[in-house]
Protein backbone atom coordinates (compact mmCIF):
# COMPACT_ATOMS: atom_id res chain seq x y z
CA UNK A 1 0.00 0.00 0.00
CA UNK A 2 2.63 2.13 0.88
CA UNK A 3 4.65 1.56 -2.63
CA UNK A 4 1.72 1.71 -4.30
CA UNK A 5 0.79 5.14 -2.45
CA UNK A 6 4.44 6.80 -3.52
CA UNK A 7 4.29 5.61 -6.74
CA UNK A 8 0.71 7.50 -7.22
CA UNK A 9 2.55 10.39 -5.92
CA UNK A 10 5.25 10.67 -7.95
CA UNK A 11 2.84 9.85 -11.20
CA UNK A 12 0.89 12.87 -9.90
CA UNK A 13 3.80 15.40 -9.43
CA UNK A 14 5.94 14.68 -12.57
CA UNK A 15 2.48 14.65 -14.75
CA UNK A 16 1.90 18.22 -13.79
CA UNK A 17 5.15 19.24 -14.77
CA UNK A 18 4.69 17.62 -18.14
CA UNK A 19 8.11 15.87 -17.78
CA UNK A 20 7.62 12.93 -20.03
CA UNK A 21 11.27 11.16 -19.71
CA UNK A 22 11.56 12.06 -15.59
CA UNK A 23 8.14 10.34 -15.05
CA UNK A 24 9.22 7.41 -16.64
CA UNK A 25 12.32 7.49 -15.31
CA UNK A 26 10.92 7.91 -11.63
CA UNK A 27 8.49 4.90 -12.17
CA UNK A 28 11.14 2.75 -13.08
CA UNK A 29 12.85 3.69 -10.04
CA UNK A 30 10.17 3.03 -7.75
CA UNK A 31 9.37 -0.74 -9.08
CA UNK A 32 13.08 -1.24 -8.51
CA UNK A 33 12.83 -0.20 -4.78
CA UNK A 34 10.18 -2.26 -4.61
CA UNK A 35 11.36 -5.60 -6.05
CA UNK A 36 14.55 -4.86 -3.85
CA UNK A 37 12.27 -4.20 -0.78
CA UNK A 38 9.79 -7.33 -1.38
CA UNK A 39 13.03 -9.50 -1.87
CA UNK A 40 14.73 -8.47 1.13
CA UNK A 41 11.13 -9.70 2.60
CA UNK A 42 11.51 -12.86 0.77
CA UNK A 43 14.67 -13.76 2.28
CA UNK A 44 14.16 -12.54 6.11
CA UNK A 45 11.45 -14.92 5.78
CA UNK A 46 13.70 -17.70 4.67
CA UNK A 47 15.91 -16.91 7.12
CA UNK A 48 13.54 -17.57 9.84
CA UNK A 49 12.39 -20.83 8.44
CA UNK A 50 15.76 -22.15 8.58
CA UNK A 51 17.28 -23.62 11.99
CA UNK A 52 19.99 -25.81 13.16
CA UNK A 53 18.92 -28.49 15.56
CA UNK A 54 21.00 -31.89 16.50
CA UNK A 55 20.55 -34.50 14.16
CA UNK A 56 18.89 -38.16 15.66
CA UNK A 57 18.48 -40.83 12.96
CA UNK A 58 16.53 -43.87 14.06
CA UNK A 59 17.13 -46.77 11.19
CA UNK A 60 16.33 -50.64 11.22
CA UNK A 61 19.01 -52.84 9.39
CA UNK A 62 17.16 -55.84 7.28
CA UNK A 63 14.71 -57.52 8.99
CA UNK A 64 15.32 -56.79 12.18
CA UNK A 65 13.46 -54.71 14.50
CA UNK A 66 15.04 -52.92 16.97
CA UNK A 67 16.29 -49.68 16.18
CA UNK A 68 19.56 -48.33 15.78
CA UNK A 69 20.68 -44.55 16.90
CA UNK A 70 22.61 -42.39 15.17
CA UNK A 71 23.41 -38.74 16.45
CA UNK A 72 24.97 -35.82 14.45
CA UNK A 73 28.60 -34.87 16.38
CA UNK A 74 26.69 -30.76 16.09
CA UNK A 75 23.74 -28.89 15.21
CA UNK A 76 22.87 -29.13 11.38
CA UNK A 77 20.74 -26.84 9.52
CA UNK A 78 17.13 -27.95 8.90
CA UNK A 79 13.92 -26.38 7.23
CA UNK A 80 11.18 -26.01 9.01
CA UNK A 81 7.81 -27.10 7.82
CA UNK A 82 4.41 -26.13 9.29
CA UNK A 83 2.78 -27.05 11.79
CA UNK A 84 0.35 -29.31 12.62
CA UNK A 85 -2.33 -29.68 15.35
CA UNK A 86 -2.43 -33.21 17.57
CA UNK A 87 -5.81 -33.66 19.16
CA UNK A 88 -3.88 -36.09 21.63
CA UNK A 89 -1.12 -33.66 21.87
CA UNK A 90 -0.35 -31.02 24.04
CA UNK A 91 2.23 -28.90 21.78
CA UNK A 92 1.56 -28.78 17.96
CA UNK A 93 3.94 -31.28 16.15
CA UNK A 94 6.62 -29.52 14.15
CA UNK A 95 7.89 -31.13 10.83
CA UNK A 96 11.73 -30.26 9.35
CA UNK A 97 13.45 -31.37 6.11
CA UNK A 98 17.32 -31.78 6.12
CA UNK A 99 19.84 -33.55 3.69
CA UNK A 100 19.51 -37.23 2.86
CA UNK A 101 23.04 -37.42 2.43
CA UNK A 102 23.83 -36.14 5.39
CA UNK A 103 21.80 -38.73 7.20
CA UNK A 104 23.36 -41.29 5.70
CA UNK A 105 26.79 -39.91 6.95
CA UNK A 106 25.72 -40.00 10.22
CA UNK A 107 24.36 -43.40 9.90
CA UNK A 108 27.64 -44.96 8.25
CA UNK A 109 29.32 -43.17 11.11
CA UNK A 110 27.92 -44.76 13.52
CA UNK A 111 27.60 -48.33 12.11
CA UNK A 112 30.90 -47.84 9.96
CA UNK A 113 30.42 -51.98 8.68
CA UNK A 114 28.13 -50.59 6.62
CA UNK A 115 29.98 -49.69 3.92
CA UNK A 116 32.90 -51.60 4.62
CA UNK A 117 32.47 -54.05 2.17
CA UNK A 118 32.01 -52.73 -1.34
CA UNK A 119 29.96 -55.33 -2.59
CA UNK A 120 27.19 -54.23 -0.02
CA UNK A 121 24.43 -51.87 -0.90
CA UNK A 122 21.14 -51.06 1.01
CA UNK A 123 17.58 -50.25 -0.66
CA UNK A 124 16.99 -46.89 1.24
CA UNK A 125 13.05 -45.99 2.93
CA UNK A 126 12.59 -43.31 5.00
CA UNK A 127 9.17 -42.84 7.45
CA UNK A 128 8.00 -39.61 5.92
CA UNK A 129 5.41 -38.11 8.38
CA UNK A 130 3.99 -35.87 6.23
CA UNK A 131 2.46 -38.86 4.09
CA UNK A 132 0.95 -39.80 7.55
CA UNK A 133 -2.78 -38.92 5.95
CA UNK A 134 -2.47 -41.49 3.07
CA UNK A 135 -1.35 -44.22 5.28
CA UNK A 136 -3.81 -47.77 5.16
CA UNK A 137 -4.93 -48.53 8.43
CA UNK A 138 -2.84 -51.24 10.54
CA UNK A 139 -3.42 -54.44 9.08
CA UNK A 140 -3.07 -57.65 11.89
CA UNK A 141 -1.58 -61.13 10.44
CA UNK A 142 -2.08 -64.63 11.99
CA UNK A 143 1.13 -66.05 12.07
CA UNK A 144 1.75 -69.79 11.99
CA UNK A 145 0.63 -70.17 15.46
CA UNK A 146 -2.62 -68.39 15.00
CA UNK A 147 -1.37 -65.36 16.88
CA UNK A 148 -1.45 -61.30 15.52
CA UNK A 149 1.57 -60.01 14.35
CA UNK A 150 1.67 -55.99 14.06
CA UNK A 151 1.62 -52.95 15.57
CA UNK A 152 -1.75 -51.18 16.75
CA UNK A 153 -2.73 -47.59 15.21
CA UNK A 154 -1.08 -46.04 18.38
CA UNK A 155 2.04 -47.75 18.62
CA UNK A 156 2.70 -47.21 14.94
CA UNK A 157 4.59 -44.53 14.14
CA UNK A 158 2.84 -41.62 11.70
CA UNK A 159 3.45 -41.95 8.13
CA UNK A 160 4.83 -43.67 4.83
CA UNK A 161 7.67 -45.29 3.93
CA UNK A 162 9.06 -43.85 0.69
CA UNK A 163 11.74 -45.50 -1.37
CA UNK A 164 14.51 -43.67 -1.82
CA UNK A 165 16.97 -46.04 -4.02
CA UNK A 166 20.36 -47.31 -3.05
CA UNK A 167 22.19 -46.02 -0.23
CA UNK A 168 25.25 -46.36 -2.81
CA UNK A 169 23.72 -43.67 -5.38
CA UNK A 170 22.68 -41.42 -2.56
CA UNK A 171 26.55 -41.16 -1.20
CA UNK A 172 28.04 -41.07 -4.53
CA UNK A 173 25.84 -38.23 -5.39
CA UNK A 174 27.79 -34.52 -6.05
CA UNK A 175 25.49 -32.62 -4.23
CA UNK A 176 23.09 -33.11 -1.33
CA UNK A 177 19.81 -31.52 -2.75
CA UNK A 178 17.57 -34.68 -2.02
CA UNK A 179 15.56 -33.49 1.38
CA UNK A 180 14.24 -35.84 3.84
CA UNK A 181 11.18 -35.09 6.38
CA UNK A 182 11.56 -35.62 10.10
CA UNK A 183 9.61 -34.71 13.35
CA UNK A 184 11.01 -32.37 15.95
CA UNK A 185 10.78 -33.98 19.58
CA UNK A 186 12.24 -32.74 22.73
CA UNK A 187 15.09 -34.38 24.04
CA UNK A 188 16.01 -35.03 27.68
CA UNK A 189 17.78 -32.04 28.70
CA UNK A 190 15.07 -29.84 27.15
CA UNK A 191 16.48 -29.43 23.76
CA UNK A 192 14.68 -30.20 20.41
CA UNK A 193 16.35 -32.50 18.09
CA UNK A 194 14.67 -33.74 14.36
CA UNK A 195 14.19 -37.34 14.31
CA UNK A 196 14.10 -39.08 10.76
CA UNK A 197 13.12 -42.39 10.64
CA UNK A 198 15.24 -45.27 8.00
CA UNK A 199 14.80 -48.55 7.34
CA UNK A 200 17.69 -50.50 5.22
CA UNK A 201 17.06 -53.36 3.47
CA UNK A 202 20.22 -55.46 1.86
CA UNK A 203 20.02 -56.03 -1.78
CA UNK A 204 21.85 -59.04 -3.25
């Protein structure tokens, strides 16, 4: 409004002085200020969207179930998503993006056998939470002694597993512009971390 308002102004003035080349010339410089003021705007908005927070990954190796830990040695920097209301929560839960790559750097860190031997590779999923709305309900299987297998709807954690290729490609890869979504939860000392959730499966 306030762009708008001094451009008006200076339309106004310069008209009335029948200065063809100066009015243009003054226009001009107002839609300058103002793509340099709205893109200032732009990127103190960015700015504010982007944090660093400690890094947890929580992965599965094969078929296994219990989950593995890895923790970034320092903050990294994460993009915050928006937020979204829990009826059975008491704080809105908070979603974050941050480099695939670099979760799979702190994950071969941390279990280093990994990629040890070169003739390894891993098929890649990661628990996207943001998917959490097109996820089937919890389906119970009778196994061979007539008793359910499977989680429950509240023990099962929010979302879908998307495939992400070979663990191999993802290292390998120049640059780290493939994102991956995570939660934020509060850790024990009071600090908020962004948990992203992995499951690797060998491929032969």
């Amino acid at each position: 409004m306030i762009l708008y308002a001094l451009i008006t102004m200076v339309e106004i003035g310069v008209q009335r002085n029948g200065r063809a080349v100066t009015y243009a010339l003054a226009r001009l410089l107002c839609q300058l200020f103002a793509l340099l003021y709205y893109n200032a705007f732009d990127d103190e908005l960015a700015l504010e969207m982007a944090e660093t927070k400690v890094l947890r990954v929580l992965y599965t190796i094969n078929s296994s179930p219990q989950y593995i830990l890895a923790r970034s040695l320092s903050p990294v920097s994460v993009v915050l998503h928006t937020q979204e209301e829990d009826s059975k929560a008491s704080q809105p839960v908070i979603y974050a993006s941050v480099s695939l790559k670099l979760c799979l750097e702190t994950i071969c860190r941390s279990s280093p056998e990994l990629i040890q031997d070169s003739t390894r590779d891993f098929s890649l999923y990661v628990l996207d939470p943001l998917e959490s709305n097109s996820a089937p309900a919890p389906v119970n299987i009778a196994n061979a002694h007539g008793d359910a297998t499977g989680l429950t709807s509240s023990a099962q954690p929010r979302g879908v597993a998307v495939g992400l290729g070979l663990m191999s490609w993802a290292l390998a890869a120049e640059d780290d512009a493939i994102p991956v979504t995570g939660t934020l939860v509060k850790q024990s000392m009071g600090q908020k971390a962004l948990e992203v959730i992995f499951a690797l499966r060998e491929v032969c």
